[in-house]
N, C-alpha and C. Protein backbone atom coordinates (compact mmCIF):
# COMPACT_ATOMS: atom_id res chain seq x y z
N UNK A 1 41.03 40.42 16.57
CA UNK A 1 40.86 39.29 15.70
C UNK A 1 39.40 38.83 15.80
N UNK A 2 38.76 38.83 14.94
CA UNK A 2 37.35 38.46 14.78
C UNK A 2 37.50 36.55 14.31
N UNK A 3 36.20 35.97 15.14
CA UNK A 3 36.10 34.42 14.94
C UNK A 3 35.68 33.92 13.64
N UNK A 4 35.76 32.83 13.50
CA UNK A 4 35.73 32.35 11.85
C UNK A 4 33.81 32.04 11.80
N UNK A 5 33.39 32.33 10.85
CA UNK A 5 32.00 32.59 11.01
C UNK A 5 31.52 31.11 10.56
N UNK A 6 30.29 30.47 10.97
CA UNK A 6 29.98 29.37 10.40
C UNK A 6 29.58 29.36 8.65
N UNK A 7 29.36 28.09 7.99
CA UNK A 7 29.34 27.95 7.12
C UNK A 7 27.83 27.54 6.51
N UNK A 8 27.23 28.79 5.77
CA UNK A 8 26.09 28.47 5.80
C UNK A 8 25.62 27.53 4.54
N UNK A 9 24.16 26.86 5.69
CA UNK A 9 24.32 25.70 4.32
C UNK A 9 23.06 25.70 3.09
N UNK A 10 23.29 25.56 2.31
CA UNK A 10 22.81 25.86 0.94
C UNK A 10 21.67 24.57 1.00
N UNK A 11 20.52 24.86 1.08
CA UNK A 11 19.40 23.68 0.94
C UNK A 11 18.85 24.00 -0.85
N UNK A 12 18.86 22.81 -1.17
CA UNK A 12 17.81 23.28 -2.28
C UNK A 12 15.86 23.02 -2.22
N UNK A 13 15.95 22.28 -0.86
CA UNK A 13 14.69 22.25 -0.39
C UNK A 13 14.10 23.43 0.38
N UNK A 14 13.68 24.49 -0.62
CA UNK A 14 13.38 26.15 -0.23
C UNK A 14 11.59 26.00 0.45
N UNK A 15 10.85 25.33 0.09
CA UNK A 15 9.49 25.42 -0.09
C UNK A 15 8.85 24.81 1.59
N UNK A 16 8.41 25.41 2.31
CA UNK A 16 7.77 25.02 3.29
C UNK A 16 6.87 23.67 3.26
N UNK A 17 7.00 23.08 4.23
CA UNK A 17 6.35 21.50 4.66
C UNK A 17 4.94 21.84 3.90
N UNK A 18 4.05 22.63 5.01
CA UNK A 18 2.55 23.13 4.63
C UNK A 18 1.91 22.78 3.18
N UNK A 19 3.44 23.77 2.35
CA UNK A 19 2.52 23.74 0.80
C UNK A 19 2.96 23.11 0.56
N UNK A 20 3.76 21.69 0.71
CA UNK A 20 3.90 20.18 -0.09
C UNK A 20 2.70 19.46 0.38
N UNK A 21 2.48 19.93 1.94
CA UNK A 21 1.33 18.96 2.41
C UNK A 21 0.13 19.26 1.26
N UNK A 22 -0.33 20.90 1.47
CA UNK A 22 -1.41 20.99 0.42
C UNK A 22 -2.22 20.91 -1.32
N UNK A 23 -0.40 20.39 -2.11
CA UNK A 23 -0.65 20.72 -2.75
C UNK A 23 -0.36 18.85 -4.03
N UNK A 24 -0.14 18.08 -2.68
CA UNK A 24 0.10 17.12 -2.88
C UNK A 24 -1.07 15.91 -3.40
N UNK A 25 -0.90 14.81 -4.07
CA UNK A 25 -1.88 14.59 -4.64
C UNK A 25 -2.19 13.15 -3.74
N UNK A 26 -3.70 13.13 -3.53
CA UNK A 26 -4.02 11.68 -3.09
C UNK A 26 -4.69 10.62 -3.45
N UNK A 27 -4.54 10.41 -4.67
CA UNK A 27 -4.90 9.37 -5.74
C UNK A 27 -4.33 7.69 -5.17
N UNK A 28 -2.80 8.07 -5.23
CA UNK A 28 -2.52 6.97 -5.86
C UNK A 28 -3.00 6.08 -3.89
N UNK A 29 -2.77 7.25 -2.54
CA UNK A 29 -3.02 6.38 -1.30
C UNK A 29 -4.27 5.85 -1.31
N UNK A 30 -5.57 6.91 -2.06
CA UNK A 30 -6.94 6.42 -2.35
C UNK A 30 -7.07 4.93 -2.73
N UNK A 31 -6.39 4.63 -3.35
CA UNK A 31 -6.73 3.57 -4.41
C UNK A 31 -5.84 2.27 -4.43
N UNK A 32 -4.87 2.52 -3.09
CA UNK A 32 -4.42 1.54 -2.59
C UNK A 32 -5.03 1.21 -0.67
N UNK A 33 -5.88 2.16 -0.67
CA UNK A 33 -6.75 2.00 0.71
C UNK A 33 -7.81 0.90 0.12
N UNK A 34 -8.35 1.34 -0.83
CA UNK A 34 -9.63 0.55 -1.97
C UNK A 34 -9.12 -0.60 -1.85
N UNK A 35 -8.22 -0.76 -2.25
CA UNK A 35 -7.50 -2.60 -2.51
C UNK A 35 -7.10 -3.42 -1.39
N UNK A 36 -6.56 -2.60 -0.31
CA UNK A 36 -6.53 -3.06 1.05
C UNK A 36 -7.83 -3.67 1.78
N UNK A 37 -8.85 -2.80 1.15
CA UNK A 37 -10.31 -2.98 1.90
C UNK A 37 -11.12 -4.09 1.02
N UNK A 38 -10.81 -4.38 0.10
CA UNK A 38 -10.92 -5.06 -1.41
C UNK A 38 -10.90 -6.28 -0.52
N UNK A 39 -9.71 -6.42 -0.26
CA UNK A 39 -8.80 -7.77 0.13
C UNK A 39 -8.87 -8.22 1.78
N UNK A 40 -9.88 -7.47 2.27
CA UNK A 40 -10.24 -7.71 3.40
C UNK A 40 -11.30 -8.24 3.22
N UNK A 41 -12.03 -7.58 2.41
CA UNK A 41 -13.84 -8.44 2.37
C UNK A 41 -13.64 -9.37 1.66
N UNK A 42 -12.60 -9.94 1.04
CA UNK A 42 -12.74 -11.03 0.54
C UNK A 42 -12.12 -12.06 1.41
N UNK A 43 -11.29 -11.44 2.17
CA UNK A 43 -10.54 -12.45 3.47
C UNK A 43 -12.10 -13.35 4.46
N UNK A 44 -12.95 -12.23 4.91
CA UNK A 44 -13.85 -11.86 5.24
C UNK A 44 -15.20 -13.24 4.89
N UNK A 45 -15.23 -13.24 3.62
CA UNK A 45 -16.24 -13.59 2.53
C UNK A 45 -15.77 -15.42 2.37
N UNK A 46 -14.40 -15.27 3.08
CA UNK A 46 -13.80 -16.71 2.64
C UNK A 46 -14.01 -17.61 3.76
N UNK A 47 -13.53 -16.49 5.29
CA UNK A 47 -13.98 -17.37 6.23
C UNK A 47 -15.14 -17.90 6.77
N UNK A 48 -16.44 -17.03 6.29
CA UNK A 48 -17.69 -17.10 6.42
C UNK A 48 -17.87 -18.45 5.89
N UNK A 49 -17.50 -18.45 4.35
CA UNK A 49 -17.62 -19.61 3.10
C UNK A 49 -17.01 -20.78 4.23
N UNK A 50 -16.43 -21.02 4.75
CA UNK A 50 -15.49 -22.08 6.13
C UNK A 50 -16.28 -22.39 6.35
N UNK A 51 -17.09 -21.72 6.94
CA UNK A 51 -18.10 -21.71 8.25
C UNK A 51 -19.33 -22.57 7.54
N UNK A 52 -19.39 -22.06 6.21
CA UNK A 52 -20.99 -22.58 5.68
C UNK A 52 -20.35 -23.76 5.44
N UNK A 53 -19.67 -23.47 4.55
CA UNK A 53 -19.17 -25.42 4.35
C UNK A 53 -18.96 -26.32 5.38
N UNK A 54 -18.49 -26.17 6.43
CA UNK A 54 -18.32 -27.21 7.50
C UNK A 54 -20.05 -27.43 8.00
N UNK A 55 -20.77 -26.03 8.14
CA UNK A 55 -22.12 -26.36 8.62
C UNK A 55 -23.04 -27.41 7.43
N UNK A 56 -22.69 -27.32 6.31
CA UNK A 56 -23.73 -28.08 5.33
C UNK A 56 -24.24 -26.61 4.46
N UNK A 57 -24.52 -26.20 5.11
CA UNK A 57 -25.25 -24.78 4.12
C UNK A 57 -24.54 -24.31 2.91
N UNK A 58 -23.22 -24.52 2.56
CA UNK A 58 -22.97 -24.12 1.35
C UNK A 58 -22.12 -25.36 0.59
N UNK A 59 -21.95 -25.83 -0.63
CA UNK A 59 -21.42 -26.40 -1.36
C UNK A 59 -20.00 -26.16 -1.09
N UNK A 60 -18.94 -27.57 -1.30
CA UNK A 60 -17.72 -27.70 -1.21
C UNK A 60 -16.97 -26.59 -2.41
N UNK A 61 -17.84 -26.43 -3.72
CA UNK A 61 -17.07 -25.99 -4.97
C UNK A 61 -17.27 -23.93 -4.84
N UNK A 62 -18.54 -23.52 -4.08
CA UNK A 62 -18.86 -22.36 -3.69
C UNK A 62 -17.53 -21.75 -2.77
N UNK A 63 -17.23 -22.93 -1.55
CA UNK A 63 -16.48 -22.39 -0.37
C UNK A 63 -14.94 -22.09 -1.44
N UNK A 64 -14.88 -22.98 -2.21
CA UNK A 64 -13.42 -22.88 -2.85
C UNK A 64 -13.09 -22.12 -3.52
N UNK A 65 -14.28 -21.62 -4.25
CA UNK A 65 -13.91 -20.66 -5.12
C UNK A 65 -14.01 -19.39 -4.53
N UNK A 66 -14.71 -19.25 -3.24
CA UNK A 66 -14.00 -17.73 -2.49
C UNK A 66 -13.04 -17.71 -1.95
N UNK A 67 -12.39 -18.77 -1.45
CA UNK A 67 -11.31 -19.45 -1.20
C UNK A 67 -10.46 -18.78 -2.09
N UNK A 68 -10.17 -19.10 -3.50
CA UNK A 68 -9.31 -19.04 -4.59
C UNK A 68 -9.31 -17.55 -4.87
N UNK A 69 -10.56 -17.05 -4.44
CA UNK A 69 -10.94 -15.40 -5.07
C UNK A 69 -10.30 -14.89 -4.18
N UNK A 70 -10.53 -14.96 -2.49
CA UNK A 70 -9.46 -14.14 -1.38
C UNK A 70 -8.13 -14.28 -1.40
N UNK A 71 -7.56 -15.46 -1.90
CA UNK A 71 -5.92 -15.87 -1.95
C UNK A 71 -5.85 -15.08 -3.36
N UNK A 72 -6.51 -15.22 -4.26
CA UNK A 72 -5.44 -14.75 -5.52
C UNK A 72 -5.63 -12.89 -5.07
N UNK A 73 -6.80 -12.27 -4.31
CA UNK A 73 -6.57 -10.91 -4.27
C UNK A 73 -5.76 -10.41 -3.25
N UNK A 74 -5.12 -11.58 -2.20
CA UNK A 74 -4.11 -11.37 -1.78
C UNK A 74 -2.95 -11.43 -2.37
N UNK A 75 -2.59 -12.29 -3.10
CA UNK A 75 -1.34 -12.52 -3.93
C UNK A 75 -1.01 -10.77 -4.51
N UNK A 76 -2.28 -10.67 -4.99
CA UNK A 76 -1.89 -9.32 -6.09
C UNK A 76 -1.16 -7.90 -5.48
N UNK A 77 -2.20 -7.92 -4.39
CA UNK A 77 -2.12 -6.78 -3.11
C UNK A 77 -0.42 -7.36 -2.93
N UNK A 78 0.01 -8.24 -2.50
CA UNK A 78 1.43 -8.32 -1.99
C UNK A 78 2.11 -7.79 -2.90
N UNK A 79 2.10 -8.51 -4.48
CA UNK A 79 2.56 -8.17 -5.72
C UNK A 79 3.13 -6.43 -5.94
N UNK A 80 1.49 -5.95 -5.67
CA UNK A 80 1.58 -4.55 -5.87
C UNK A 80 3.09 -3.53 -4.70
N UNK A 81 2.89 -4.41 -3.98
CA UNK A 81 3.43 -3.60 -2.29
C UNK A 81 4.25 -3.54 -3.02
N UNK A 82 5.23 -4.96 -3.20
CA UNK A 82 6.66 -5.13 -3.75
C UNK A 82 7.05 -4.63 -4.89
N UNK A 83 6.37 -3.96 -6.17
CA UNK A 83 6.62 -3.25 -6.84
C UNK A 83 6.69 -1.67 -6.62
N UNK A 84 6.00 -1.34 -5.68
CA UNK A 84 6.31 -0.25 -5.21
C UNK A 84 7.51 0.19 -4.08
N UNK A 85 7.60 -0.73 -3.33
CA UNK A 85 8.66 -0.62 -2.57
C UNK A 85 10.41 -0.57 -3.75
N UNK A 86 9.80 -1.23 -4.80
CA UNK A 86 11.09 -1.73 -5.49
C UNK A 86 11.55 0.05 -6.22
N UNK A 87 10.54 0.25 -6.40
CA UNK A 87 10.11 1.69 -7.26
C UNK A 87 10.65 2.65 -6.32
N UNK A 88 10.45 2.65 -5.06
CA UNK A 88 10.72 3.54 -4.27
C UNK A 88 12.15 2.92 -3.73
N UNK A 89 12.71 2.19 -3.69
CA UNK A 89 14.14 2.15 -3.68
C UNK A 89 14.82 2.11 -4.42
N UNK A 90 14.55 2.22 -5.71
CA UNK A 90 15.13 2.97 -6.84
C UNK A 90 15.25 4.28 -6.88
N UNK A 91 14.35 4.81 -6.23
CA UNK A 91 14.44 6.29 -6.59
C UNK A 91 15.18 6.90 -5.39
N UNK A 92 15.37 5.99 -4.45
CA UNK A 92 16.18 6.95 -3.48
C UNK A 92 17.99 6.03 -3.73
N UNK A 93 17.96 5.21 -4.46
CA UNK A 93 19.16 5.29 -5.15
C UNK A 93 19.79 6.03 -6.03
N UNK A 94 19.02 6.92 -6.59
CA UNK A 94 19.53 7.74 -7.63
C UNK A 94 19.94 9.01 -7.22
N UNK A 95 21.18 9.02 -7.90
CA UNK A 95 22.18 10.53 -7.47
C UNK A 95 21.58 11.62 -7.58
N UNK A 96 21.29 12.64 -7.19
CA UNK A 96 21.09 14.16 -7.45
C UNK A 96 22.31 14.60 -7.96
């Protein structure tokens, strides 16, 4: 009597790691590194603006409006995350 043989399993993911790594595109991480770094120098640019305004060296209406410029390019940057996260849990909701 011969044993019952395992059951082999059918992937439809045939293509080696390597050539997804190489052949994959890096646009869209480019250009959300850009906006990350975007939104740092303006984090950056705002606390400086703190600094001048409390010292006298810069105007109350200068400090605010980098103020307003680092918060709203944060807002967006969050904005963006959450549409993508939303995007990407959509797509791993969907049936094959």
């Amino acid at each position: 009597m011969t044993g019952i043989k395992g059951i082999n399993k059918i992937s439809l993911n045939t293509e080696p790691l390597t050539h997804k790594i190489a052949r994959r595109n890096t646009d869209f991480a480019r250009r959300i590194e850009a906006a990350i770094k975007d939104v740092n120098t303006n984090q950056h640019i705002a606390d400086d603006a703190i600094e001048k305004v409390i010292q006298g060296e810069m105007g109350i209406h200068e400090g605010m409006m980098a103020l307003g410029k680092a918060s709203t390019s944060l807002k967006i940057l969050a904005q963006v995350r959450n549409k993508a996260m939303t995007a990407y849990n959509e797509i791993m909701r969907m049936q094959v």
